[in-house]
N, C-alpha and C. Protein backbone atom coordinates (compact mmCIF):
# COMPACT_ATOMS: atom_id res chain seq x y z
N UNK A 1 -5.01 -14.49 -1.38
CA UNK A 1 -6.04 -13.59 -0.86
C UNK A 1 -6.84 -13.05 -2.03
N UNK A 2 -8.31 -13.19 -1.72
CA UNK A 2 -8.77 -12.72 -3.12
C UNK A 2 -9.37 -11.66 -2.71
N UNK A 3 -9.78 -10.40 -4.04
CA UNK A 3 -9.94 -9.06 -3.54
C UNK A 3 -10.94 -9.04 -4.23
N UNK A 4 -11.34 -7.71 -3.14
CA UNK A 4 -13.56 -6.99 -3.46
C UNK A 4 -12.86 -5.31 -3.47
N UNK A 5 -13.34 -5.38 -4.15
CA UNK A 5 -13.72 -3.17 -4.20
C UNK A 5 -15.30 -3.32 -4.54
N UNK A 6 -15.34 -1.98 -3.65
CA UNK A 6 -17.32 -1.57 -3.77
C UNK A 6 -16.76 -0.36 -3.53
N UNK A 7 -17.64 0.15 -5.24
CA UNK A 7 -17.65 1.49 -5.31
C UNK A 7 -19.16 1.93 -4.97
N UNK A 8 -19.52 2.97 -4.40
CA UNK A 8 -20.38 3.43 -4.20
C UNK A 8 -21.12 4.70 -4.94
N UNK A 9 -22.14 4.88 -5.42
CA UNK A 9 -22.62 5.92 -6.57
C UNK A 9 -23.86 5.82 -5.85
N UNK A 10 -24.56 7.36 -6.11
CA UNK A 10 -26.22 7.68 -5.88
C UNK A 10 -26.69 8.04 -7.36
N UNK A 11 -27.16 7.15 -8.14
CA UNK A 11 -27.81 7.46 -9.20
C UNK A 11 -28.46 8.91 -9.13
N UNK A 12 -28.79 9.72 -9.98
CA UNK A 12 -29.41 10.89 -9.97
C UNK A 12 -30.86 11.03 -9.75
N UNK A 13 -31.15 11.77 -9.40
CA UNK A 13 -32.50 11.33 -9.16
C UNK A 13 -34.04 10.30 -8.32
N UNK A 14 -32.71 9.49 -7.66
CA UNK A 14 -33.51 8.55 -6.76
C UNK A 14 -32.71 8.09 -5.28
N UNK A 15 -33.38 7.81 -5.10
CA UNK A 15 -33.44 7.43 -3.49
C UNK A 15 -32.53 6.29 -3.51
N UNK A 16 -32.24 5.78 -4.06
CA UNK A 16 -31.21 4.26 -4.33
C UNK A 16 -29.28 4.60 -3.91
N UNK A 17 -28.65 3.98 -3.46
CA UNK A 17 -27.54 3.55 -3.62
C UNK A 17 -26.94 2.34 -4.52
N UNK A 18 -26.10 3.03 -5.59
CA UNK A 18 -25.95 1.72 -5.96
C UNK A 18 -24.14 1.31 -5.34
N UNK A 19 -24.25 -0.06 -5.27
CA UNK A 19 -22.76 -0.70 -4.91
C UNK A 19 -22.28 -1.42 -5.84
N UNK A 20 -21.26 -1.20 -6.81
CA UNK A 20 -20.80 -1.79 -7.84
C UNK A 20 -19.53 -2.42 -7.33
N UNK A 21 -19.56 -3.93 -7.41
CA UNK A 21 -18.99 -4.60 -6.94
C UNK A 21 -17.56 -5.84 -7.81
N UNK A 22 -16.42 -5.56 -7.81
CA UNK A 22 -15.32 -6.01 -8.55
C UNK A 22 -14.41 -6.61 -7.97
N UNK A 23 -14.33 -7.75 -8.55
CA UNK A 23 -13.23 -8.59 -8.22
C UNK A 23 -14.13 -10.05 -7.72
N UNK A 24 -13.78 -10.64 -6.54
CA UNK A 24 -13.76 -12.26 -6.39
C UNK A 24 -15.04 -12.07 -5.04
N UNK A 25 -16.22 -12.36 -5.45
CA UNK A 25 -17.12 -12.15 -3.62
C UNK A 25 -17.02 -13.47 -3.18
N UNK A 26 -16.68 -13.27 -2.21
CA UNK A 26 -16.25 -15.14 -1.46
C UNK A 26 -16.79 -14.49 0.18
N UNK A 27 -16.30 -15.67 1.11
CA UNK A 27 -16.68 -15.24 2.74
C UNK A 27 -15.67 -14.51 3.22
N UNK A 28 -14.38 -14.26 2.25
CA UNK A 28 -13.50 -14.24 3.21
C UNK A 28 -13.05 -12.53 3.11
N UNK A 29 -14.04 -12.48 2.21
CA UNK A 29 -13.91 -10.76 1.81
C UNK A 29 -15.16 -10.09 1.61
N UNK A 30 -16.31 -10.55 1.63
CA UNK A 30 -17.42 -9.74 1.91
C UNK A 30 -17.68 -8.80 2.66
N UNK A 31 -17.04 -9.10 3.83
CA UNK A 31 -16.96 -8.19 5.07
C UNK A 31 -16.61 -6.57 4.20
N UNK A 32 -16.12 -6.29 3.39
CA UNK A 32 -16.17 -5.30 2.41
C UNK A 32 -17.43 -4.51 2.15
N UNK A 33 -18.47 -5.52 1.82
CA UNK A 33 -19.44 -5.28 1.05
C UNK A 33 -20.61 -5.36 2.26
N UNK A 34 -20.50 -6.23 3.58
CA UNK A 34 -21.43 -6.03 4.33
C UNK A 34 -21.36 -4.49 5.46
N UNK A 35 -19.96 -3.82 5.58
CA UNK A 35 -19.54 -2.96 6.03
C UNK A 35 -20.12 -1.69 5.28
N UNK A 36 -19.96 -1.63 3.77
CA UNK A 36 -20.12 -0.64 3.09
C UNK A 36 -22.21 -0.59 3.43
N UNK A 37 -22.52 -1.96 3.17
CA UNK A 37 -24.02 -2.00 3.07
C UNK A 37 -24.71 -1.20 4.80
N UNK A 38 -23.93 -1.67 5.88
CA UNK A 38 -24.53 -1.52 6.97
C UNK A 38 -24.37 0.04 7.47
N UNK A 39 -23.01 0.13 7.09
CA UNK A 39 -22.75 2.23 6.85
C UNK A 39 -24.29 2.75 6.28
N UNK A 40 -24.53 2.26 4.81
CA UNK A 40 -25.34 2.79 4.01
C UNK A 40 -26.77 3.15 4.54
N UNK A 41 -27.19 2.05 5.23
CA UNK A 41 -28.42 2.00 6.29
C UNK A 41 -28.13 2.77 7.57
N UNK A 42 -26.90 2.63 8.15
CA UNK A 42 -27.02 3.62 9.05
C UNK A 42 -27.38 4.85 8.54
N UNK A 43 -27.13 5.53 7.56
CA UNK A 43 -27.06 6.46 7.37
C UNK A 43 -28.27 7.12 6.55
N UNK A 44 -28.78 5.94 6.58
CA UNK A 44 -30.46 6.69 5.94
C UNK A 44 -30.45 5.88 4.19
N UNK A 45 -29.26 5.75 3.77
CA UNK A 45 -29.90 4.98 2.46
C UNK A 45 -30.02 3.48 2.43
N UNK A 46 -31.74 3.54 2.70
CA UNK A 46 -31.65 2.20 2.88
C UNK A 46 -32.06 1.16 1.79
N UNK A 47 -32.22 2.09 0.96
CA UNK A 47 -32.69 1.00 -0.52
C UNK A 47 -30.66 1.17 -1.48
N UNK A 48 -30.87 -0.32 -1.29
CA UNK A 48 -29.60 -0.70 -2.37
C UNK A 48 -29.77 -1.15 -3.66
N UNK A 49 -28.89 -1.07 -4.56
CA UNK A 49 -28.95 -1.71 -5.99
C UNK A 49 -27.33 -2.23 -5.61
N UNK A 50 -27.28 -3.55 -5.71
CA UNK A 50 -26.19 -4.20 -6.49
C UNK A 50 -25.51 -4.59 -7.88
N UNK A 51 -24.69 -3.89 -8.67
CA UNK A 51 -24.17 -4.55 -9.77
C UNK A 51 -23.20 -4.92 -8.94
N UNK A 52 -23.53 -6.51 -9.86
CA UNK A 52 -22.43 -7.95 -9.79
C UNK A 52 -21.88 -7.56 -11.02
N UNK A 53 -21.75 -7.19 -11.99
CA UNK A 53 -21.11 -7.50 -13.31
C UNK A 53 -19.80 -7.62 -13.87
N UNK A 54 -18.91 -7.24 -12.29
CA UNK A 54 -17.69 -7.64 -12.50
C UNK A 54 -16.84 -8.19 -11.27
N UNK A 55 -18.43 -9.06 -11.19
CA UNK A 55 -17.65 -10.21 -9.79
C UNK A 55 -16.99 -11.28 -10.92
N UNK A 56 -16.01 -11.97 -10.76
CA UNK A 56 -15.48 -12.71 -11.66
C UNK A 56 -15.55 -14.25 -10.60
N UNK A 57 -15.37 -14.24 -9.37
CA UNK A 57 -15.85 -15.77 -8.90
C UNK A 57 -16.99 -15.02 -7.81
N UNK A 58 -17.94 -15.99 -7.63
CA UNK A 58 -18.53 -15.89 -6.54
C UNK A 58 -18.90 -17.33 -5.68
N UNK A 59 -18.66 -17.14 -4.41
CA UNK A 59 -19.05 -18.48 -3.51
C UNK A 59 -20.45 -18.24 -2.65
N UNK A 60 -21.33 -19.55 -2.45
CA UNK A 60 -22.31 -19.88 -1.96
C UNK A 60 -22.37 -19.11 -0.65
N UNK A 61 -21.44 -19.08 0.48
CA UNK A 61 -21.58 -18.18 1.54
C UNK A 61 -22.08 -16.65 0.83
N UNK A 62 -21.44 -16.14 -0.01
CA UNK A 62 -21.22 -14.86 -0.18
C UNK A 62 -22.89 -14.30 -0.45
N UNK A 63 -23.68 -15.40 -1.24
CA UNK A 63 -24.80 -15.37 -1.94
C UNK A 63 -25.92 -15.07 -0.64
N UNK A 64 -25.27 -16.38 0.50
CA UNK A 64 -26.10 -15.85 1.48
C UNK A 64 -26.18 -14.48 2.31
N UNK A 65 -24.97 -14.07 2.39
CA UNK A 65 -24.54 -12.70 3.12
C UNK A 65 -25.81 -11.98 2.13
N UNK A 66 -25.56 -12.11 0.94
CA UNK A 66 -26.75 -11.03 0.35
C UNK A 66 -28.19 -10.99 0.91
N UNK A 67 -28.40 -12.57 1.16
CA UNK A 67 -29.75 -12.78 1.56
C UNK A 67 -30.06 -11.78 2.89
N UNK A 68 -28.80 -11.91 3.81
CA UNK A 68 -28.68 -11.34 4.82
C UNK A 68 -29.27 -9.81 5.17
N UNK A 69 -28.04 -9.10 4.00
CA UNK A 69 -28.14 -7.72 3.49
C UNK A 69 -29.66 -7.04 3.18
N UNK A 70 -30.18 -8.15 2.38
CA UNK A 70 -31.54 -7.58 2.08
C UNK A 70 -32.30 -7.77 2.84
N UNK A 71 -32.13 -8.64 3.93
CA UNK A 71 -33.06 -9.10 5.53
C UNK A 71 -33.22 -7.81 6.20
N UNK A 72 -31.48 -7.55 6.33
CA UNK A 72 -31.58 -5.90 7.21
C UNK A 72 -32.12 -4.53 6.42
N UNK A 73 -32.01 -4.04 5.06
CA UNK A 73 -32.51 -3.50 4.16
C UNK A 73 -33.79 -3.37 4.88
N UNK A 74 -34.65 -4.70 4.52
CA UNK A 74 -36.00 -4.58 4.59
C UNK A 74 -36.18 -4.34 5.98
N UNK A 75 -35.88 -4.93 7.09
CA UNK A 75 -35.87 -4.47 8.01
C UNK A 75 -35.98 -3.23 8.87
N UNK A 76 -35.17 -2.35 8.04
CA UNK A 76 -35.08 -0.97 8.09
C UNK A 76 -35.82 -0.17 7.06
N UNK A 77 -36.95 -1.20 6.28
CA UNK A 77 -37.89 0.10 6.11
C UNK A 77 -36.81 0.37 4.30
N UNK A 78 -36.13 -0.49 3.59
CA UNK A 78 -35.22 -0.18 2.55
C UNK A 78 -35.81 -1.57 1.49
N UNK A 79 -34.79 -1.44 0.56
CA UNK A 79 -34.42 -2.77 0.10
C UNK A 79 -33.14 -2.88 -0.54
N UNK A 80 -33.01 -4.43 -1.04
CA UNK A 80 -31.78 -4.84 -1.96
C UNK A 80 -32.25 -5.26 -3.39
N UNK A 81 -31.86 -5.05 -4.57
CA UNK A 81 -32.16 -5.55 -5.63
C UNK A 81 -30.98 -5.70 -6.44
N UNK A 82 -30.75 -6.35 -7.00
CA UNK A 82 -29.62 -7.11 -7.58
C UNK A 82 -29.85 -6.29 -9.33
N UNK A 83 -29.29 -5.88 -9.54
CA UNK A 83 -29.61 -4.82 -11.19
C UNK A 83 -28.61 -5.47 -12.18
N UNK A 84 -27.93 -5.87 -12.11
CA UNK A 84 -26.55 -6.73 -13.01
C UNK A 84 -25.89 -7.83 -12.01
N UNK A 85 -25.51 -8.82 -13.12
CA UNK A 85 -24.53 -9.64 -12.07
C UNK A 85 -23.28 -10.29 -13.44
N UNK A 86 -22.66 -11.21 -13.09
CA UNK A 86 -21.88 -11.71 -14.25
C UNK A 86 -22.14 -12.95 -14.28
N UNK A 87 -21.37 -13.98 -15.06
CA UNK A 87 -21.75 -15.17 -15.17
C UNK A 87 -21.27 -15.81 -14.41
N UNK A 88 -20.58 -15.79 -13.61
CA UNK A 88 -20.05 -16.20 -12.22
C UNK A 88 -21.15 -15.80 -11.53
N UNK A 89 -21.96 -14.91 -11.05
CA UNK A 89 -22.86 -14.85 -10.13
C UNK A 89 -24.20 -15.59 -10.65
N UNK A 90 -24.71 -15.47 -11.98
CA UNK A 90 -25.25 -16.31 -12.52
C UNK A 90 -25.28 -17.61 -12.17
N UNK A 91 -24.25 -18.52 -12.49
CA UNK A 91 -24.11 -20.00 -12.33
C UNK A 91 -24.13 -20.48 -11.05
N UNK A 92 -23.43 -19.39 -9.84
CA UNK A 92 -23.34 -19.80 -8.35
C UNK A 92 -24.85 -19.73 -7.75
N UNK A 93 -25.36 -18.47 -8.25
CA UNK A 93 -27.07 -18.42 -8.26
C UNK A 93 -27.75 -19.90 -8.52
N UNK A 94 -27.68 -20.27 -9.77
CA UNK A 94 -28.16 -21.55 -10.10
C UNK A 94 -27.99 -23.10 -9.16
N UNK A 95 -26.35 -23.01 -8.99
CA UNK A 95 -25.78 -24.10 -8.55
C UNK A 95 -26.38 -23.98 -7.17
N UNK A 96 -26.96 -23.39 -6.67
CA UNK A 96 -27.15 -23.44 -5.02
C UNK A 96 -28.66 -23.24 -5.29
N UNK A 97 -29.43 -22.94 -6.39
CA UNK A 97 -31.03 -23.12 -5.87
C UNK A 97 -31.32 -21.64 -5.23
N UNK A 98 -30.67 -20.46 -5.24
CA UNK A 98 -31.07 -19.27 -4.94
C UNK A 98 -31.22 -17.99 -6.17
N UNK A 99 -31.65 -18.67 -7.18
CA UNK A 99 -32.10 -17.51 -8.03
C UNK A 99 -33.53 -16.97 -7.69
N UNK A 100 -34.25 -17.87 -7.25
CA UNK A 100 -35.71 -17.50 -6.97
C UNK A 100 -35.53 -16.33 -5.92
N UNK A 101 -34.79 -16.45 -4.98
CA UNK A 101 -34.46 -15.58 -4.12
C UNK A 101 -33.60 -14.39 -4.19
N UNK A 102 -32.77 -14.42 -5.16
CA UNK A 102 -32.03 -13.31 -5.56
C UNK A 102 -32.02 -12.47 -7.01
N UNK A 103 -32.82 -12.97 -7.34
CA UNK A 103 -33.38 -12.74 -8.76
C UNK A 103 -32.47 -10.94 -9.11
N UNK A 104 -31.97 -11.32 -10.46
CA UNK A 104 -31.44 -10.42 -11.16
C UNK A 104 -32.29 -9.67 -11.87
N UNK A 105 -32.80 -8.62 -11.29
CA UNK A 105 -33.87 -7.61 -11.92
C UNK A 105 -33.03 -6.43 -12.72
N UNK A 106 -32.77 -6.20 -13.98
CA UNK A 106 -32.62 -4.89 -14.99
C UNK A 106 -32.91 -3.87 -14.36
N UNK A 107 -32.60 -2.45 -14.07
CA UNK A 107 -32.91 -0.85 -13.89
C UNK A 107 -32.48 -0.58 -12.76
C-alpha cells in the first residue's frame, strides 16, 4: 500500500491554499488529495497551490486527477497551480506529454 499525506497551509496574506503533498501519488491513494481539494472548494478556497516536492513516485492516472482538480477549481470561479514538484513528478509529467498542461510555475 503506498501512502499520501496533504498537509494543508494558507500562506499569509493571500487568498491561496496551499497542499503540500508527501509520499507516493498513484490512483490508488489520491482519493486523499481529491477529498482534501473538494473540502477546500466547498468551503470557499477555491484557488490551490500544489507542492509536489516530496512526491517520490508519481503515476499517469494521478497526473490526470490533477487535470481534473483544476477543471473543478476553475469551474468554481478558483484555480490550481502546481508551485514545486520533484523529479518523479517531473519525468511522469514528461513521459505522458502533460507538462504543457500542468506546467510547474515557481511562487
Amino acid at each position: 500500500m503506498s501512502l499520501l499525506t496533504v498537509r494543508q497551509t494558507t500562506p499569509e496574506g493571500t487568498a491561496f491554499l496551499m497542499l503540500a503533498l508527501v509520499g507516493e501519488l498513484e490512483v490508488v491513494n489520491v482519493d486523499k488529495l481529491t477529498d482534501a481539494a473538494v473540502r477546500a472548494i466547498a468551503d470557499g478556497q477555491r484557488h490551490l497551490l500544489l507542492d509536489l516536492t516530496g512526491i517520490t513516485r508519481c503515476d499517469t492516472g494521478s497526473l490526470y486527477t490533477l487535470l481534473g482538480i483544476r477543471h473543478a477549481a476553475n469551474h468554481a470561479g478558483g484555480s490550481l497551480a502546481v508551485t514545486a514538484a520533484s523529479a518523479s513528478v517531473h519525468e511522469a509529467l514528461l513521459r505522458t506529454g502533460l507538462r504543457e498542461l500542468l506546467p510547474v510555475t515557481p511562487g
